[in-house]
C-alpha atoms as a PDB file:
ATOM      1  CA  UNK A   1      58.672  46.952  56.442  1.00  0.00           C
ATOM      2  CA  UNK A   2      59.402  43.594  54.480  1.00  0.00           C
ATOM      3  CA  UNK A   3      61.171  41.112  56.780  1.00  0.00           C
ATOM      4  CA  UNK A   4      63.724  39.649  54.199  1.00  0.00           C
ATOM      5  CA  UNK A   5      65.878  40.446  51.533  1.00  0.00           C
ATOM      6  CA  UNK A   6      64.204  38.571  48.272  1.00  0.00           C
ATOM      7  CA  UNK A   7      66.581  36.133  46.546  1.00  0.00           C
ATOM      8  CA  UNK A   8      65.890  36.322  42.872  1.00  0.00           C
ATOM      9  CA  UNK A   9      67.207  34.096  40.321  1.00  0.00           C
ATOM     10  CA  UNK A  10      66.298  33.763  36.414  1.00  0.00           C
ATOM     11  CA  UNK A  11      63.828  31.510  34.641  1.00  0.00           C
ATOM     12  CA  UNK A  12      64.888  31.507  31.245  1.00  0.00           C
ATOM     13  CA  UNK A  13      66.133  35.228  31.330  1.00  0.00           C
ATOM     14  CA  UNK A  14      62.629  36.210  33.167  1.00  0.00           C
ATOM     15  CA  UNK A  15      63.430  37.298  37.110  1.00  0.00           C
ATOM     16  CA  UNK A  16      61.285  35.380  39.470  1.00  0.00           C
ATOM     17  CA  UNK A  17      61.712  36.404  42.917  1.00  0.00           C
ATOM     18  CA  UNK A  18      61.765  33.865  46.071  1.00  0.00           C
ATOM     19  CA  UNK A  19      59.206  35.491  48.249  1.00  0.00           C
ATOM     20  CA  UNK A  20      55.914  34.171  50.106  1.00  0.00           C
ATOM     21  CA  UNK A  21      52.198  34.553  51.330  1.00  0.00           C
ATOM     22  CA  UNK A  22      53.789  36.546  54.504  1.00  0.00           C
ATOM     23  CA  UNK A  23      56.266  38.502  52.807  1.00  0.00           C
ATOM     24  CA  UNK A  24      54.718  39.769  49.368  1.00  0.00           C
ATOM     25  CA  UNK A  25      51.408  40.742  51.588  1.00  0.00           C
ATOM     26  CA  UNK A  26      54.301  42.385  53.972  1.00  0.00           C
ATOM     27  CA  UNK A  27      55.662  44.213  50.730  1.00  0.00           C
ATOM     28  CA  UNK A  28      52.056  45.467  49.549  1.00  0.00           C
ATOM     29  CA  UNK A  29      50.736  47.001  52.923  1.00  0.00           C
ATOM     30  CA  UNK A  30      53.894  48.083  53.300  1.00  0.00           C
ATOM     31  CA  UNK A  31      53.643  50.246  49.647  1.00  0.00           C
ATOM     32  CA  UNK A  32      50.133  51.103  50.608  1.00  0.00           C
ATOM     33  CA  UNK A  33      50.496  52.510  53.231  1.00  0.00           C
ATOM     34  CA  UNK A  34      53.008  55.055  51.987  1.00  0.00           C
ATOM     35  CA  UNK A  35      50.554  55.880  49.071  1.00  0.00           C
ATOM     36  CA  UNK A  36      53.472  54.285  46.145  1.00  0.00           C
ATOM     37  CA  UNK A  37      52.749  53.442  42.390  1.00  0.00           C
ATOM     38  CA  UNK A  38      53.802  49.895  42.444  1.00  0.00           C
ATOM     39  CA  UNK A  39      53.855  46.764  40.508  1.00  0.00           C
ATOM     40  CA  UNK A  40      53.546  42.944  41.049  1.00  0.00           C
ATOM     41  CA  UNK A  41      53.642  40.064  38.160  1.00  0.00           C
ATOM     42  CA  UNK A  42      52.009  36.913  39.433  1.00  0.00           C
ATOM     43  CA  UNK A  43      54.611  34.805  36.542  1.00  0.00           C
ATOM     44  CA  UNK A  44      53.199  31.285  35.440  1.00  0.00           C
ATOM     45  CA  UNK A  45      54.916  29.709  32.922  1.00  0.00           C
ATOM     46  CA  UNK A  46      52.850  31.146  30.137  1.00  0.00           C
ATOM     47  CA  UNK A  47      54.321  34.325  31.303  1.00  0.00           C
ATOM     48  CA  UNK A  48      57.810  33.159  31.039  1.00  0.00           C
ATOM     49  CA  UNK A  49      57.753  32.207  27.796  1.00  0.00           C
ATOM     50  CA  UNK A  50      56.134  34.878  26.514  1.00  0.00           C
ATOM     51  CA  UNK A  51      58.807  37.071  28.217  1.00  0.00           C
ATOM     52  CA  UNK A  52      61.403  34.263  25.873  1.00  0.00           C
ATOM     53  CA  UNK A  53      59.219  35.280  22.328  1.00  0.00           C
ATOM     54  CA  UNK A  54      59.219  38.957  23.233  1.00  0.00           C
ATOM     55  CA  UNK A  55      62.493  40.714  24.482  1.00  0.00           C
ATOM     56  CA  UNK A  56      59.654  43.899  25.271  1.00  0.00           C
ATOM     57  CA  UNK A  57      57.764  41.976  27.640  1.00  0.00           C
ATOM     58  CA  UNK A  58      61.207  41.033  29.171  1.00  0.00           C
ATOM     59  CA  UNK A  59      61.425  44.201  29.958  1.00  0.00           C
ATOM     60  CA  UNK A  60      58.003  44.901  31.486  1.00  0.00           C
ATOM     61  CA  UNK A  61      58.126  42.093  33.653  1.00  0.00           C
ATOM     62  CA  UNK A  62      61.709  42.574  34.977  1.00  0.00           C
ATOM     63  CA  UNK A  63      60.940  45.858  35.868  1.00  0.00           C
ATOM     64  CA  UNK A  64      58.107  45.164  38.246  1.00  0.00           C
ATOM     65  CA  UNK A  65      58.513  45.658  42.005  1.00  0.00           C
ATOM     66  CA  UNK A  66      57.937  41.875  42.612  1.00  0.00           C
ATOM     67  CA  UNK A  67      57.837  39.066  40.314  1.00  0.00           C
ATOM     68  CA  UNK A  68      55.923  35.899  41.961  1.00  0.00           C
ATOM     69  CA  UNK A  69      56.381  32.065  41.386  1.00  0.00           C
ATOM     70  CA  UNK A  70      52.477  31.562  40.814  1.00  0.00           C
ATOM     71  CA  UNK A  71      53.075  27.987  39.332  1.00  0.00           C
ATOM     72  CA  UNK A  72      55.323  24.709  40.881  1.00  0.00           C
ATOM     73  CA  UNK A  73      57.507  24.653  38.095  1.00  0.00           C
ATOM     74  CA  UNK A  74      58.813  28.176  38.839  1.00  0.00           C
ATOM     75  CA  UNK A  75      58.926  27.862  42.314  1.00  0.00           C
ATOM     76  CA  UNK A  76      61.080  23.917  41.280  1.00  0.00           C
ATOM     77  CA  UNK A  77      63.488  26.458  38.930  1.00  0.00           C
ATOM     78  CA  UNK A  78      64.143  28.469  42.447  1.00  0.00           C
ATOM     79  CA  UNK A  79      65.117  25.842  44.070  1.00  0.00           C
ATOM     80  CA  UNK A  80      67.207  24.028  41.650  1.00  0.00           C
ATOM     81  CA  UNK A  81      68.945  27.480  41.551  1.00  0.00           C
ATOM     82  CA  UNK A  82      69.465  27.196  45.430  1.00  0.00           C
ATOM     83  CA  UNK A  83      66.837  29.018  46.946  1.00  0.00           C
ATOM     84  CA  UNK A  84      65.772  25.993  49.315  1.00  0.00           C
ATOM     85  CA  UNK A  85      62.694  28.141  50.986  1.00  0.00           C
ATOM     86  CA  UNK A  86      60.988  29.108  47.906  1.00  0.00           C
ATOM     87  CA  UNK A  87      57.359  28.671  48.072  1.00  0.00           C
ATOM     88  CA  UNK A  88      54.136  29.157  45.461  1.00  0.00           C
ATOM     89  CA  UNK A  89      52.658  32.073  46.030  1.00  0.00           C
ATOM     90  CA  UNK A  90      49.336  31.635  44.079  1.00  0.00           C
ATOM     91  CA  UNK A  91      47.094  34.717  42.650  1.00  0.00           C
ATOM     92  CA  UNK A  92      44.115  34.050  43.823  1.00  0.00           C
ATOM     93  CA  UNK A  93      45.350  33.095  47.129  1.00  0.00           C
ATOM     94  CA  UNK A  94      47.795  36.083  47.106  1.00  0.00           C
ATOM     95  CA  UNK A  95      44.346  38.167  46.773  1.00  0.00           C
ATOM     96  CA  UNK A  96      42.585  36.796  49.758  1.00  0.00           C
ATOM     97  CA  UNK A  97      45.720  37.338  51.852  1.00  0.00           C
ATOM     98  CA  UNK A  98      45.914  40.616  50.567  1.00  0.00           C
ATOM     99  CA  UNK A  99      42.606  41.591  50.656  1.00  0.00           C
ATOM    100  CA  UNK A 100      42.298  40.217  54.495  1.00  0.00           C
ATOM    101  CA  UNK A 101      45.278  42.821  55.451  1.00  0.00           C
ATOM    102  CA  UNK A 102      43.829  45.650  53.782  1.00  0.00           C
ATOM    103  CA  UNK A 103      40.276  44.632  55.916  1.00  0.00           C
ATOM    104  CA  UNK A 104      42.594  44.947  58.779  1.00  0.00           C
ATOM    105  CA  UNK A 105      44.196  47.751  58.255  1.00  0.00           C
ATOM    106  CA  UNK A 106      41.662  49.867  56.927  1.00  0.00           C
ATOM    107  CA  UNK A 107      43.197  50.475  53.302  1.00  0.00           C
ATOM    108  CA  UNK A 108      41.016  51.174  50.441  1.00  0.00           C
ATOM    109  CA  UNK A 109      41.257  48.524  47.422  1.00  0.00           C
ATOM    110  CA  UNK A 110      40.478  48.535  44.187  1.00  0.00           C
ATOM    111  CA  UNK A 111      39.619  45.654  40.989  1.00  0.00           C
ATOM    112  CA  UNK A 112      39.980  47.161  37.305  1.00  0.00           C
ATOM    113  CA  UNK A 113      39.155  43.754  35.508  1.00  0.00           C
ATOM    114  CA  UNK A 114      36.889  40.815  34.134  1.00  0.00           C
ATOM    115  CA  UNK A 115      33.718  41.074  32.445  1.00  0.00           C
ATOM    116  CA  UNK A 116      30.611  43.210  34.215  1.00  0.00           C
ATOM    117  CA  UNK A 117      29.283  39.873  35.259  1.00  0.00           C
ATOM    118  CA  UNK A 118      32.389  38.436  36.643  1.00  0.00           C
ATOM    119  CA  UNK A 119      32.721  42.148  38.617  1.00  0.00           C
ATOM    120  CA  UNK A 120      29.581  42.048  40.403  1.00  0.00           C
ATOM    121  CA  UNK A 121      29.979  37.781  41.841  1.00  0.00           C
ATOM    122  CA  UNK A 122      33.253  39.283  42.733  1.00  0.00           C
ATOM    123  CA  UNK A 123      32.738  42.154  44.531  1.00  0.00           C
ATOM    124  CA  UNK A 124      29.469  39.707  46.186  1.00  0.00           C
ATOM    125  CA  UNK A 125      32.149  37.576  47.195  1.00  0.00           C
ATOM    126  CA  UNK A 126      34.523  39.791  48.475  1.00  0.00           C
ATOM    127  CA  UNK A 127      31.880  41.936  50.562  1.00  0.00           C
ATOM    128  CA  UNK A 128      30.847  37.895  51.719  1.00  0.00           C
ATOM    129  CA  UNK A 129      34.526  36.892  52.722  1.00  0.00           C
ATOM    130  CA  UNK A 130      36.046  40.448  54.015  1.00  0.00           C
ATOM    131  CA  UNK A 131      32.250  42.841  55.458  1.00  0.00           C
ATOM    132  CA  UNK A 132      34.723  44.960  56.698  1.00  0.00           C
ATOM    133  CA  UNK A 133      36.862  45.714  53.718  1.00  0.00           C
ATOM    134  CA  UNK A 134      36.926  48.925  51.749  1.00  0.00           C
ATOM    135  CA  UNK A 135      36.176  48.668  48.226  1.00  0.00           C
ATOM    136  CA  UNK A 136      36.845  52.347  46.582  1.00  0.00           C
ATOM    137  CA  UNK A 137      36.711  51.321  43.230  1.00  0.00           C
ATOM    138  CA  UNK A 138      35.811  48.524  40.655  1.00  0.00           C
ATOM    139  CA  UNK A 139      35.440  48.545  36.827  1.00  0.00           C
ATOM    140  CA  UNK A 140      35.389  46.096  34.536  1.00  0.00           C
ATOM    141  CA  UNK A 141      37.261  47.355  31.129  1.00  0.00           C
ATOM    142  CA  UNK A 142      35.798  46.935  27.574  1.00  0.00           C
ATOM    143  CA  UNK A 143      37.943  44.126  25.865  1.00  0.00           C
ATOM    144  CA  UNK A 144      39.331  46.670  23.276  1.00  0.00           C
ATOM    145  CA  UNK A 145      42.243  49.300  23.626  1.00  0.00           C
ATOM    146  CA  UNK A 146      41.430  52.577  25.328  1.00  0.00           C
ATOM    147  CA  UNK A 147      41.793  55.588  23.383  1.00  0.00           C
ATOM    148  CA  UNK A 148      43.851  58.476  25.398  1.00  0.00           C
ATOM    149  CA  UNK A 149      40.527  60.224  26.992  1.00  0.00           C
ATOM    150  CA  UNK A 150      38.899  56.938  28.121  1.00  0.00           C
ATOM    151  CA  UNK A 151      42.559  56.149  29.920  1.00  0.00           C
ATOM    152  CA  UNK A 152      42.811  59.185  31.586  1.00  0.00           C
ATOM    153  CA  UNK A 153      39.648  59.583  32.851  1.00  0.00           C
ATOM    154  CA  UNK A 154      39.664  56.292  34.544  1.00  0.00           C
ATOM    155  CA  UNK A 155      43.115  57.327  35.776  1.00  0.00           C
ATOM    156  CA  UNK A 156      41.464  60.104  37.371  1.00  0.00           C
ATOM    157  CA  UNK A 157      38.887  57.840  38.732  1.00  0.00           C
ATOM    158  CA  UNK A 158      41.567  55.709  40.289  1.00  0.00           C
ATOM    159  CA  UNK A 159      42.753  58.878  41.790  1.00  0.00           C
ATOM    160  CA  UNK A 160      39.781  60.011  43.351  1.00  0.00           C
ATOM    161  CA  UNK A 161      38.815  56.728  44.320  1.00  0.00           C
ATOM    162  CA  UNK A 162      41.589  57.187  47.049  1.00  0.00           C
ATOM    163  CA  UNK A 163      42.382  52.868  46.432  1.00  0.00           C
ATOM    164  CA  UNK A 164      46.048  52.271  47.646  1.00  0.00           C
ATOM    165  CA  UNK A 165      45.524  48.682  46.424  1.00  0.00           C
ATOM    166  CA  UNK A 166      44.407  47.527  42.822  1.00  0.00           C
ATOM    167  CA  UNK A 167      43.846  44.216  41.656  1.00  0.00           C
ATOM    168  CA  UNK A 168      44.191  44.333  38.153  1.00  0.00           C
ATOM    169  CA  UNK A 169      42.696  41.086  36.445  1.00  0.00           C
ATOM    170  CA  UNK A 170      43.061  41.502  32.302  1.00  0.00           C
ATOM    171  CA  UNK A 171      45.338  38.591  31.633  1.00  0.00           C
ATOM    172  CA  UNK A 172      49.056  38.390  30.747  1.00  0.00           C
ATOM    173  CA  UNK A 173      50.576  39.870  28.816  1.00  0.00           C
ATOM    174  CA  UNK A 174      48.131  42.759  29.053  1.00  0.00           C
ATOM    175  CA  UNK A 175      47.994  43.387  32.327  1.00  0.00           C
ATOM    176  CA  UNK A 176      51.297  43.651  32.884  1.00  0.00           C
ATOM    177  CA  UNK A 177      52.143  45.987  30.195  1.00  0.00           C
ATOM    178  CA  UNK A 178      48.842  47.912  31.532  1.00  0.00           C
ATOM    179  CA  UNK A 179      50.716  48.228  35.058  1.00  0.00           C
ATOM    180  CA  UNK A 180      53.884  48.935  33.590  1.00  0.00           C
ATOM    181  CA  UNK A 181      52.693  51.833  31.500  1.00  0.00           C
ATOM    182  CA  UNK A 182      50.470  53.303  34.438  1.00  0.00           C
ATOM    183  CA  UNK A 183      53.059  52.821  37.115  1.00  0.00           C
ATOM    184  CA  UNK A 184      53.766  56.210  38.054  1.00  0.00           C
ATOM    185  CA  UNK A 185      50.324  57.397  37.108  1.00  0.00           C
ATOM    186  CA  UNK A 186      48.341  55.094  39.059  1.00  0.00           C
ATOM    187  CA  UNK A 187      49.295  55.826  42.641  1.00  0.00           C
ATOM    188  CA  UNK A 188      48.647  52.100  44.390  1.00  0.00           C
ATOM    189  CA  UNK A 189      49.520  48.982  44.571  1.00  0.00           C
ATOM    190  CA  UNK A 190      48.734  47.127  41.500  1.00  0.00           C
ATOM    191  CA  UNK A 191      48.874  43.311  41.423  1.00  0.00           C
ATOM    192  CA  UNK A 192      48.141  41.686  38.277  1.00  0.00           C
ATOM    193  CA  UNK A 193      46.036  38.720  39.339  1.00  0.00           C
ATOM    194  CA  UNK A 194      45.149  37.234  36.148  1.00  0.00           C
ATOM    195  CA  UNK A 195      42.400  34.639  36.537  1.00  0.00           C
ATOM    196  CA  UNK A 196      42.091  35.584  40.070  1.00  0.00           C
ATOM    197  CA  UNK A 197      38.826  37.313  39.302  1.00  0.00           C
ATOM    198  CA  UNK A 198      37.620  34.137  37.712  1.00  0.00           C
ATOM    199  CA  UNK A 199      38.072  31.992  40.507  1.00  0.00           C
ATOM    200  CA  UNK A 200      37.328  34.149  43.558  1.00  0.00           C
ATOM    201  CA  UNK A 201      33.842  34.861  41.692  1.00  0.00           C
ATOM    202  CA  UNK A 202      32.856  31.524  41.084  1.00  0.00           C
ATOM    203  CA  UNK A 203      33.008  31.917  37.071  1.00  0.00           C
ATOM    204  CA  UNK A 204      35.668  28.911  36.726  1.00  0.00           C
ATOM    205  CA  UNK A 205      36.869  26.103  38.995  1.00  0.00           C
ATOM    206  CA  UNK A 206      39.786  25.786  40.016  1.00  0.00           C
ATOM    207  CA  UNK A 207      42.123  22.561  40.539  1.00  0.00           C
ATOM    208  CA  UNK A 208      42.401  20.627  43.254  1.00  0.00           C
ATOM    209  CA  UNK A 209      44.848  21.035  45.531  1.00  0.00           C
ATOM    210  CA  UNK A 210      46.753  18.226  45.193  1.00  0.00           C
ATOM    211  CA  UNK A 211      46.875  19.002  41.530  1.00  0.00           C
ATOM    212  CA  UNK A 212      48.669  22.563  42.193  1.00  0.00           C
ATOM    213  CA  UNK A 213      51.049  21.044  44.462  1.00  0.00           C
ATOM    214  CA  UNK A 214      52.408  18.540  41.664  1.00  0.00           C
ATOM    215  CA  UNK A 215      52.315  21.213  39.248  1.00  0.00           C
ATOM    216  CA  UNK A 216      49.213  19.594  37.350  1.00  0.00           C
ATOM    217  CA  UNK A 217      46.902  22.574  37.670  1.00  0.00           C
ATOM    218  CA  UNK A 218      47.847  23.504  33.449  1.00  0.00           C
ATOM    219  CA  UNK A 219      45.961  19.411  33.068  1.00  0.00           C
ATOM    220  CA  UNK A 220      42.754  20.711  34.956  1.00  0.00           C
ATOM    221  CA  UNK A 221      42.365  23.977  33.081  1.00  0.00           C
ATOM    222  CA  UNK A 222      43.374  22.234  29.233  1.00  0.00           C
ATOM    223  CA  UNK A 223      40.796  19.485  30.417  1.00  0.00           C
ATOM    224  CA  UNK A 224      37.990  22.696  31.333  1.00  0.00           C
ATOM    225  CA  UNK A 225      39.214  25.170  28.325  1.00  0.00           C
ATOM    226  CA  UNK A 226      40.675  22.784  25.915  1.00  0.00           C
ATOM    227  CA  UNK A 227      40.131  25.004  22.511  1.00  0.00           C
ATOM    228  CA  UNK A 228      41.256  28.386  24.812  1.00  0.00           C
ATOM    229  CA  UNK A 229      44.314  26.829  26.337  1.00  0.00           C
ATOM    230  CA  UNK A 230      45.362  23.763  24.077  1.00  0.00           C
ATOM    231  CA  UNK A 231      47.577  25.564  21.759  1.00  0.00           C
ATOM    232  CA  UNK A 232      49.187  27.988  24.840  1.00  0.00           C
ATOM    233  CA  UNK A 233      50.057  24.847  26.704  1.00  0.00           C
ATOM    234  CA  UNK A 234      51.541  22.806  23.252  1.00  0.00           C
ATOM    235  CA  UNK A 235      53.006  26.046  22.342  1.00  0.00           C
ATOM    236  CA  UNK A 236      55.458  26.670  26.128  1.00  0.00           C
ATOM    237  CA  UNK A 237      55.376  23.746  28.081  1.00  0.00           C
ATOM    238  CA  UNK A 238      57.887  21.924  25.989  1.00  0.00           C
ATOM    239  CA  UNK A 239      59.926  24.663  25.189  1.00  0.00           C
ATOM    240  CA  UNK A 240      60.380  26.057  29.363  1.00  0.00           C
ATOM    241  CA  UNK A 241      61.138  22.152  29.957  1.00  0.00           C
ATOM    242  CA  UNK A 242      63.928  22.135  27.238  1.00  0.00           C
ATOM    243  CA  UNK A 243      65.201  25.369  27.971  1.00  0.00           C
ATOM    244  CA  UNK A 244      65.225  25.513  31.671  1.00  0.00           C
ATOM    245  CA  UNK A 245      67.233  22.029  31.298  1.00  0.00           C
ATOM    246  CA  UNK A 246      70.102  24.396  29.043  1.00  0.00           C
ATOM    247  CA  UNK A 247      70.023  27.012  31.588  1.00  0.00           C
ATOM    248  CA  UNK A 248      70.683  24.705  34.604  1.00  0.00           C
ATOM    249  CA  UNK A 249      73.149  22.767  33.099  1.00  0.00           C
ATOM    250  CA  UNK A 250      74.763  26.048  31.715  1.00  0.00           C
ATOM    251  CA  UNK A 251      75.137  27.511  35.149  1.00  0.00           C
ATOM    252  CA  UNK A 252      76.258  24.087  36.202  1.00  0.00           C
ATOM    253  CA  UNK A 253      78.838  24.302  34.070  1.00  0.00           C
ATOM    254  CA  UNK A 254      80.167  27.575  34.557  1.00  0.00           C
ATOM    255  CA  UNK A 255      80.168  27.060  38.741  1.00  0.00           C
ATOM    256  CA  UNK A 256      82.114  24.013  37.932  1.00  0.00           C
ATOM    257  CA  UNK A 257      84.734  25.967  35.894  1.00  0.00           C
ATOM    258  CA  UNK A 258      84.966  28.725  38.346  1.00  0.00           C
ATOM    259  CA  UNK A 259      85.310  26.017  41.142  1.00  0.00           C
ATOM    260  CA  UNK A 260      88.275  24.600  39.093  1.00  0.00           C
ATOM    261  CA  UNK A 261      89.620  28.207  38.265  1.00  0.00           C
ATOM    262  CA  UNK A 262      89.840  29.090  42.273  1.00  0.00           C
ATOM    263  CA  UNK A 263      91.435  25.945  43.196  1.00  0.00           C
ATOM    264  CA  UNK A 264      94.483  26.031  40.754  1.00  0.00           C
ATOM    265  CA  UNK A 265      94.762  29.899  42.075  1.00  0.00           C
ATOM    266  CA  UNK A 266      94.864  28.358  45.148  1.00  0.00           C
ATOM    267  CA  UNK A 267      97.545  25.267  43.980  1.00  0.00           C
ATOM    268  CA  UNK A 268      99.484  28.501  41.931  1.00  0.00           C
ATOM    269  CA  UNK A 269     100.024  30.811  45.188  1.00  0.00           C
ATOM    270  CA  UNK A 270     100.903  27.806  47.523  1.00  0.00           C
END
């Protein structure tokens, strides 16, 4: 069972929740192993503000199981909101660590995600990292919308599969609407791992360390996929800086007035 109670707080009106490596990998074996349809947004700030632009999204994303700080700046907004513990908890790390439970546990996985290509250096990597680890399923979707038959047959797939864990790697906002609608249908864990696939396969680099620690890993990626990821990064960036400054000094504000408020109750009944 998980170990903590999560302390959640809002990133401009998006819930990110202030959990870790240990505990969301607690949380997923923990689903597993009960055979629940469950979901899990890895949230980046790309996510956030797409959750801002689209009050639908919102929604999705909200409604997951677990929402995780993937990037610094999210896990900063926790703790300028007073959760002092929080910590990244990274997709493509969150993967290994998951994947390295289910390996010990014996719990079938599953990846519905990236191109064929991308698949197979994945799965090679995977079978590399974790021998032991049993992959029940893996398909790599065409990048166009699934008509109902095509959905429900790979549905049904999932299901006979028998994976209690799915990695779902389509990007955001996709795959989060994609886990949203098939939560409930889709009886695993899903975890929508974005780029994870990318990265675990070899297919793109990641940032140095150091770089994702001082919340500079958006700089590496614009400098690899400037035309992809220019306009994304122009686009939010500014804005969550702006309007995570509103929010905090909003709250600020309002704990200040309630602060005031209690003490002249105090002053009143003394």
């Amino acid at each position: 069972m998980p170990l903590t109670t999560l302390s959640s707080r809002q990133a401009v009106d998006m819930r990110i929740d202030g959990t870790s490596y240990a505990d969301a990998t607690g949380r997923v074996m923990d689903w597993a192993r009960r055979g629940e349809s469950r979901s899990i947004c890895v949230a980046t700030v790309h996510m956030v503000m797409e959750s801002h632009d689209n009050p639908e999204f919102r929604e999705v994303v909200n409604g997951a199981d677990l929402v995780t700080p993937d990037g610094m700046p999210l896990v900063w907004a926790l703790r300028l909101q007073g959760v002092g513990g929080a910590t990244r908890v990274y997709g493509p790390h969150l993967t290994l660590h998951v994947l390295e439970a289910a390996q010990r546990e014996g719990i079938p996985v599953g990846f519905y995600g990236g191109s064929p290509a991308v698949l197979r250096a994945l799965l090679d990597e995977v079978a590399r990292r974790f021998p032991a680890v049993k992959v029940a399923y893996a398909f790599a979707p065409p990048f166009r919308p699934l008509n109902a038959e095509e959905d429900s047959r790979i549905v049904d797939e999932m299901e006979r599969s028998g994976a209690r864990i799915l990695f779902v790697g389509i990007g955001c906002p996709k795959q989060e609407r994609w886990m949203s609608e098939h939560r409930g249908r889709v009886r695993a864990v899903m975890l929508g791992v974005g780029a994870a696939f990318d990265f675990i396969a070899g297919a793109k680099p990641q940032a140095p360390l150091w770089m994702q620690n001082h919340g500079l890993e958006w700089l590496f990626r614009l400098i690899c996929e400037p035309r992809r990821l220019g306009w994304r990064y122009l686009k939010h960036n500014p804005r969550f800086v702006g309007l995570m400054i509103v929010q905090l000094l909003r709250d600020r504000t309002a704990m200040a007035r309630r602060g005031l408020a209690r003490g002249q109750a105090r002053r009143q009944s003394s």
